[in-house]
N, C-alpha and C. Protein backbone atom coordinates (compact mmCIF):
# COMPACT_ATOMS: atom_id res chain seq x y z
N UNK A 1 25.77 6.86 1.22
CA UNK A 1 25.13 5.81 0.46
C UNK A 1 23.61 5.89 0.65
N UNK A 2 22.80 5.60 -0.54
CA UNK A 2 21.48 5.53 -0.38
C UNK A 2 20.92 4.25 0.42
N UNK A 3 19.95 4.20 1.33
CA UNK A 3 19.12 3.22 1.78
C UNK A 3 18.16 2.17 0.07
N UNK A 4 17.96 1.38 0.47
CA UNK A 4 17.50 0.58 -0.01
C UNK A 4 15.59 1.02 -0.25
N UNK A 5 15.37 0.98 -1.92
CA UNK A 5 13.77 1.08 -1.53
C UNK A 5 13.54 -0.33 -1.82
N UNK A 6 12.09 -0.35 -0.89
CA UNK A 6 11.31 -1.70 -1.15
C UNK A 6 10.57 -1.72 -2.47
N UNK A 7 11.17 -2.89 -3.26
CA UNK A 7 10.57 -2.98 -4.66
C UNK A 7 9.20 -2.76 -4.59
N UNK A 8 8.11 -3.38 -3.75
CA UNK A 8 7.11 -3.74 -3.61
C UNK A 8 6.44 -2.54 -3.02
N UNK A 9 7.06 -1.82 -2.87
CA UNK A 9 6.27 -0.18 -2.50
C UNK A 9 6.38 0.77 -3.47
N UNK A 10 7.62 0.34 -4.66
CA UNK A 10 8.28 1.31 -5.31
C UNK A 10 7.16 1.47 -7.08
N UNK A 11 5.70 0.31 -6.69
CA UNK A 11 5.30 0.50 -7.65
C UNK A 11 4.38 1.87 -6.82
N UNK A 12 3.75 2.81 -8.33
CA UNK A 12 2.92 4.03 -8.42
C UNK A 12 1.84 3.22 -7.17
N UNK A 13 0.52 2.50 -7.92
CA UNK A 13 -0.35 2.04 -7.46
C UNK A 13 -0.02 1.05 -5.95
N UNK A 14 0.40 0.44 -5.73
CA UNK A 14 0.90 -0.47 -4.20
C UNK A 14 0.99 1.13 -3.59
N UNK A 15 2.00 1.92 -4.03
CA UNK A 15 2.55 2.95 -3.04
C UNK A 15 1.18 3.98 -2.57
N UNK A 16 0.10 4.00 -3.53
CA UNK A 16 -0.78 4.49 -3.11
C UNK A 16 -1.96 3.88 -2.37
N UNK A 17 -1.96 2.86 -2.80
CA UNK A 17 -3.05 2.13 -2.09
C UNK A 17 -2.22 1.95 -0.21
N UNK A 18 -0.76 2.13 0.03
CA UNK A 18 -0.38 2.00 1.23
C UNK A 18 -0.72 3.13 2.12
N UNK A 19 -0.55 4.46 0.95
CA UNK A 19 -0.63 5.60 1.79
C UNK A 19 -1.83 5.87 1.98
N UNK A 20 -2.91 4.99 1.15
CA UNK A 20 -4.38 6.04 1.80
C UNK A 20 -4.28 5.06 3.10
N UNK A 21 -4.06 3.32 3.11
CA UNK A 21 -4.78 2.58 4.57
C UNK A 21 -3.77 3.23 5.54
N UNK A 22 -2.71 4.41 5.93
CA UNK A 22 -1.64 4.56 6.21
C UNK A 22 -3.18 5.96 7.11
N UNK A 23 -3.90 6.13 6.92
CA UNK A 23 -4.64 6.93 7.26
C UNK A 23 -5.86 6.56 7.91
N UNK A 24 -6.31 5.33 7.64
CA UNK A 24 -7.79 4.81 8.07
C UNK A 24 -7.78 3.45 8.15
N UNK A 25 -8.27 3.21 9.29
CA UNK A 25 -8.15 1.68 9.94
C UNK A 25 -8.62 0.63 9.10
N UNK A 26 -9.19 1.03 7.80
CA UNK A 26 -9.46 0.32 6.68
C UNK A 26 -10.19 0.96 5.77
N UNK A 27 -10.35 0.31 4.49
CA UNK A 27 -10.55 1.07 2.76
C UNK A 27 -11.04 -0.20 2.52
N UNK A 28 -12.49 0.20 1.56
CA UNK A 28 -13.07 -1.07 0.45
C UNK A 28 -12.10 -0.73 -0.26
N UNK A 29 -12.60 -2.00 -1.21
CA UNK A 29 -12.19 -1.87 -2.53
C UNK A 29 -12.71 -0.90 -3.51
N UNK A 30 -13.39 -0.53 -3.22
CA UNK A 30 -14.63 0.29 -4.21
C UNK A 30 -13.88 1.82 -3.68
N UNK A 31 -13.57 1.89 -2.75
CA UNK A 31 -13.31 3.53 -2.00
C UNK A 31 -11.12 3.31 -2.86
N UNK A 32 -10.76 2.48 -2.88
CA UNK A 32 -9.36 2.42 -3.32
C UNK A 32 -9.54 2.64 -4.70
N UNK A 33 -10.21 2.12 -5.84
CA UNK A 33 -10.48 1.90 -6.88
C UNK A 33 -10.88 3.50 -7.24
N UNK A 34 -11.67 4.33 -6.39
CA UNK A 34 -11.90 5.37 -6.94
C UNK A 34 -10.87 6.46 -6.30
N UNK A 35 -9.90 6.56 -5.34
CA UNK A 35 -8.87 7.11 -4.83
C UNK A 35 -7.57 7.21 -5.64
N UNK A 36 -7.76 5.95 -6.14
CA UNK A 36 -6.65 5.37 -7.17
C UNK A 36 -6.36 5.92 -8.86
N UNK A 37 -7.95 6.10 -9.20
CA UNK A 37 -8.07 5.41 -10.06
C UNK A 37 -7.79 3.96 -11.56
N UNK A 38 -7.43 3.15 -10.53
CA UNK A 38 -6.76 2.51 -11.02
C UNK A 38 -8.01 1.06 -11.86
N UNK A 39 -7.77 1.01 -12.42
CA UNK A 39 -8.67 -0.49 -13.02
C UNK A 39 -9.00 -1.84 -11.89
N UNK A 40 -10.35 -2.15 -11.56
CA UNK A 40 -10.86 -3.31 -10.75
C UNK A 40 -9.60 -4.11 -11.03
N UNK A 41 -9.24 -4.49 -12.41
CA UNK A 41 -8.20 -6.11 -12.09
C UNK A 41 -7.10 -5.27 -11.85
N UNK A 42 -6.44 -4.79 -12.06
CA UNK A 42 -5.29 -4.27 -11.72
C UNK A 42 -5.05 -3.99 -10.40
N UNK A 43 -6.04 -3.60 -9.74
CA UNK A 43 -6.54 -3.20 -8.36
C UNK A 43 -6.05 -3.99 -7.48
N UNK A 44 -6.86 -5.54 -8.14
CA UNK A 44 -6.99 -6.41 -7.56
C UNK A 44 -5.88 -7.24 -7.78
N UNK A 45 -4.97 -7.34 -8.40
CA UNK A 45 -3.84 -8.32 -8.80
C UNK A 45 -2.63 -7.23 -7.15
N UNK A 46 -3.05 -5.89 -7.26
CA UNK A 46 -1.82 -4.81 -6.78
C UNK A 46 -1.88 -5.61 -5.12
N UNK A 47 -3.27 -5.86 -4.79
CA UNK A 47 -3.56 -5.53 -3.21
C UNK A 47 -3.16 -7.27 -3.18
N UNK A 48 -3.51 -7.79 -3.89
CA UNK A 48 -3.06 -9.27 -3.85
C UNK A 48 -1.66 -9.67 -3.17
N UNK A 49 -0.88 -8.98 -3.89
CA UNK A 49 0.54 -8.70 -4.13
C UNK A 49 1.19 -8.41 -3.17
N UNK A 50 0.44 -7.58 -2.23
CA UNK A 50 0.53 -6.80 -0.97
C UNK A 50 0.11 -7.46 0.37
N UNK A 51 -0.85 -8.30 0.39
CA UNK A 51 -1.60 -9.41 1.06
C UNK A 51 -0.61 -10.51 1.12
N UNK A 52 0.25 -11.19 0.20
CA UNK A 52 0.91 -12.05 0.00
C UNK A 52 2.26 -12.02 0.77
N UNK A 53 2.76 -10.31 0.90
CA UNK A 53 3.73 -9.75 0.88
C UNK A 53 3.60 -9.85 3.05
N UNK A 54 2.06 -9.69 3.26
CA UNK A 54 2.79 -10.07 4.53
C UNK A 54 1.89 -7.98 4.85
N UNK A 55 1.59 -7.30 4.15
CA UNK A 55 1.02 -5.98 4.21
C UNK A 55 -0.15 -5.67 4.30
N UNK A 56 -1.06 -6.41 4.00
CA UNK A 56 -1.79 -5.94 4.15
C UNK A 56 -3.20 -7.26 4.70
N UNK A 57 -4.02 -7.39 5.21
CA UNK A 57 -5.12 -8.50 5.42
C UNK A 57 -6.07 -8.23 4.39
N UNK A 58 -6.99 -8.97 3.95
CA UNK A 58 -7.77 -8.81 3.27
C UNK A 58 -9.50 -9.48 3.79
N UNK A 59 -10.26 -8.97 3.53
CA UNK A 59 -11.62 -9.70 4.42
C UNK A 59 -12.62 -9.02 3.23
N UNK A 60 -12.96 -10.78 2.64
CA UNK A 60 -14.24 -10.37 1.91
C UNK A 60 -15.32 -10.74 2.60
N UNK A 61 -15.98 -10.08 2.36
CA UNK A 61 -18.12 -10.35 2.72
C UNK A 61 -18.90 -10.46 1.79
N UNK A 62 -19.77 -9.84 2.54
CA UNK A 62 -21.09 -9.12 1.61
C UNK A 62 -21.55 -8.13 2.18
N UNK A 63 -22.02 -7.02 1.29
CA UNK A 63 -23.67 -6.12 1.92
C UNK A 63 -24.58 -6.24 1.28
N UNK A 64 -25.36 -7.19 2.05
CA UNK A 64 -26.70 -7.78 1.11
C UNK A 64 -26.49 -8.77 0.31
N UNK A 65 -26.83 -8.35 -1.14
CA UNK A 65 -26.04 -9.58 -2.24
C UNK A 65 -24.75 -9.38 -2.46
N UNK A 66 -24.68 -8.48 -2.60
CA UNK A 66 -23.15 -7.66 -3.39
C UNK A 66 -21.94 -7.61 -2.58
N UNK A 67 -21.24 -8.27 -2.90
CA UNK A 67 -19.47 -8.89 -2.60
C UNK A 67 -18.79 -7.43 -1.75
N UNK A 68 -17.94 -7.27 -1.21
CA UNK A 68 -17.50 -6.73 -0.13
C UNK A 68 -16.23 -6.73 -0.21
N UNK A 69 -15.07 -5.93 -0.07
CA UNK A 69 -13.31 -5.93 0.04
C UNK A 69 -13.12 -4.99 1.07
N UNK A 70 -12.75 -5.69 2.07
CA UNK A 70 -11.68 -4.73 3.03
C UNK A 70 -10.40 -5.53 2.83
N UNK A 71 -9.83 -4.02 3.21
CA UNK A 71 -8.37 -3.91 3.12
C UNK A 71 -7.75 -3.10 4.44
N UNK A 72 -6.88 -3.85 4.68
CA UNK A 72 -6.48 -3.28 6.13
C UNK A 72 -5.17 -3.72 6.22
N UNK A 73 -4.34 -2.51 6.40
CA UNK A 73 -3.13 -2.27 6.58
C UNK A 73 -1.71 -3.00 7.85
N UNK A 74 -1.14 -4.13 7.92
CA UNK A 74 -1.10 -4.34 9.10
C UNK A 74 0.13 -3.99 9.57
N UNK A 75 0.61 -4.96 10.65
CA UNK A 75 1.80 -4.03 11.21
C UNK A 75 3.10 -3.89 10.66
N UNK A 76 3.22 -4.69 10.06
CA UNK A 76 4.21 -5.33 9.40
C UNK A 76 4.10 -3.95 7.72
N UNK A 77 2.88 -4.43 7.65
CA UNK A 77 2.97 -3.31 6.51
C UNK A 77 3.03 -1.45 6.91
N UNK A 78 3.03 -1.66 7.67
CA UNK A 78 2.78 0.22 8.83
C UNK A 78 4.27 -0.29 8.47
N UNK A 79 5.56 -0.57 9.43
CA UNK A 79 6.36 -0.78 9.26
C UNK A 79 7.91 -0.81 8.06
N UNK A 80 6.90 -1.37 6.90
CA UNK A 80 7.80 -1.63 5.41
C UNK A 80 6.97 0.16 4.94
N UNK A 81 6.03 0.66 5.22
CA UNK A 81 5.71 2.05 4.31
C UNK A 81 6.37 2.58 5.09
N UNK A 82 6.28 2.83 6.52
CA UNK A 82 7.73 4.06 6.91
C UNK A 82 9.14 3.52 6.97
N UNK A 83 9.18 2.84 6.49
CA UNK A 83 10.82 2.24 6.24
C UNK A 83 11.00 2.73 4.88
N UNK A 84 9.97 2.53 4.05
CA UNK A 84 10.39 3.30 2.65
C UNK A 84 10.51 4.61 2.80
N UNK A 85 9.15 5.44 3.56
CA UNK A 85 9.11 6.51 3.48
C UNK A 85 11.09 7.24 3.63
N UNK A 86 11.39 6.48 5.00
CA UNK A 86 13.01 6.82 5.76
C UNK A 86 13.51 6.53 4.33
N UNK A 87 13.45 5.68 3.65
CA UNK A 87 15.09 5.57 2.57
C UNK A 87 14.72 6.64 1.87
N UNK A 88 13.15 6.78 1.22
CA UNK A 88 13.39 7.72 0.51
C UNK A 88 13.87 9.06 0.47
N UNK A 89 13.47 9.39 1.78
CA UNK A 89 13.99 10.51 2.32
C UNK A 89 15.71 10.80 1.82
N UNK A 90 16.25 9.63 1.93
CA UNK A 90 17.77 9.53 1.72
C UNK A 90 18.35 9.87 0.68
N UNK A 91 17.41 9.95 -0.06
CA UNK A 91 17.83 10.31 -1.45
C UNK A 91 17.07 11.55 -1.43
N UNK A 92 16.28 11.89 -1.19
CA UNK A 92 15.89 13.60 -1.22
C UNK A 92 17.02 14.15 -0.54
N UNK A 93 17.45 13.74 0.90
CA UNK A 93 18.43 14.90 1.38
C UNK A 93 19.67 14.14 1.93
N UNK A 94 20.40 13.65 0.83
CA UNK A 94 21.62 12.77 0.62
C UNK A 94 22.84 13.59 1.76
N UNK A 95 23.28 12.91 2.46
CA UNK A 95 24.32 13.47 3.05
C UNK A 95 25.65 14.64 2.36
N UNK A 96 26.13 15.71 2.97
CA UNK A 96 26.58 16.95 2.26
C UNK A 96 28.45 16.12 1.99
N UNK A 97 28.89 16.29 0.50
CA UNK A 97 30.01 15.92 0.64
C UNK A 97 31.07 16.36 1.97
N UNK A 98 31.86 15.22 1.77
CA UNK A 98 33.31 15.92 3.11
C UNK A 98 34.10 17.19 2.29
C-alpha cells in the first residue's frame, strides 16, 4: 500500500518553496520569488498557507524603507517535508509483488 502524501506539500510551488528553506536557515521573499519563479501574490498567498499550516515562521521588517520577508522553515515543517519526501519514495519503489 502507498503512504499517504501531504496535500499541502503536494502543491508544485509549497513543495518548492520547502525544498529550497530545507537547505538554508532562511530565504527572503525576494530570493523565493526568484528561485521559484512564481508571482509576488501567489508567493505570498503559498507561504501564508504554510505559516498557518504550522511550517513555516514568518518575520517581516525592514532594510531601510523597504519591507523585508523571512521565511524560515521550522521543525515541524523539517518533519512534514521528510515525511513526504518517505511516502513519496513509496510510490517510486512500491514493494515487489508476492
Amino acid at each position: 500500500m502507498f503512504d499517504a502524501l501531504d496535500p499541502l506539500l503536494h502543491s508544485q510551488l509549497r513543495l518548492a518553496v520547502m525544498s529550497l528553506l530545507m537547505n538554508f536557515e532562511f530565504a527572503d521573499f525576494t530570493y523565493l520569488k526568484e528561485k521559484t519563479g512564481a508571482t509576488a501574490g501567489n508567493l505570498s498567498v503559498q507561504i501564508d498557507k504554510l505559516e498557518k499550516a504550522g511550517y513555516l515562521d514568518i518575520e517581516k521588517t525592514y532594510k531601510g524603507k523597504r519591507p523585508l520577508t523571512r521565511c524560515h522553515i521550522t521543525k515541524s515543517g523539517i518533519n512534514a517535508f521528510e515525511t513526504y519526501v518517505k511516502a513519496l519514495n513509496s510510490y517510486l519503489k512500491p514493494d515487489s509483488p508476492s
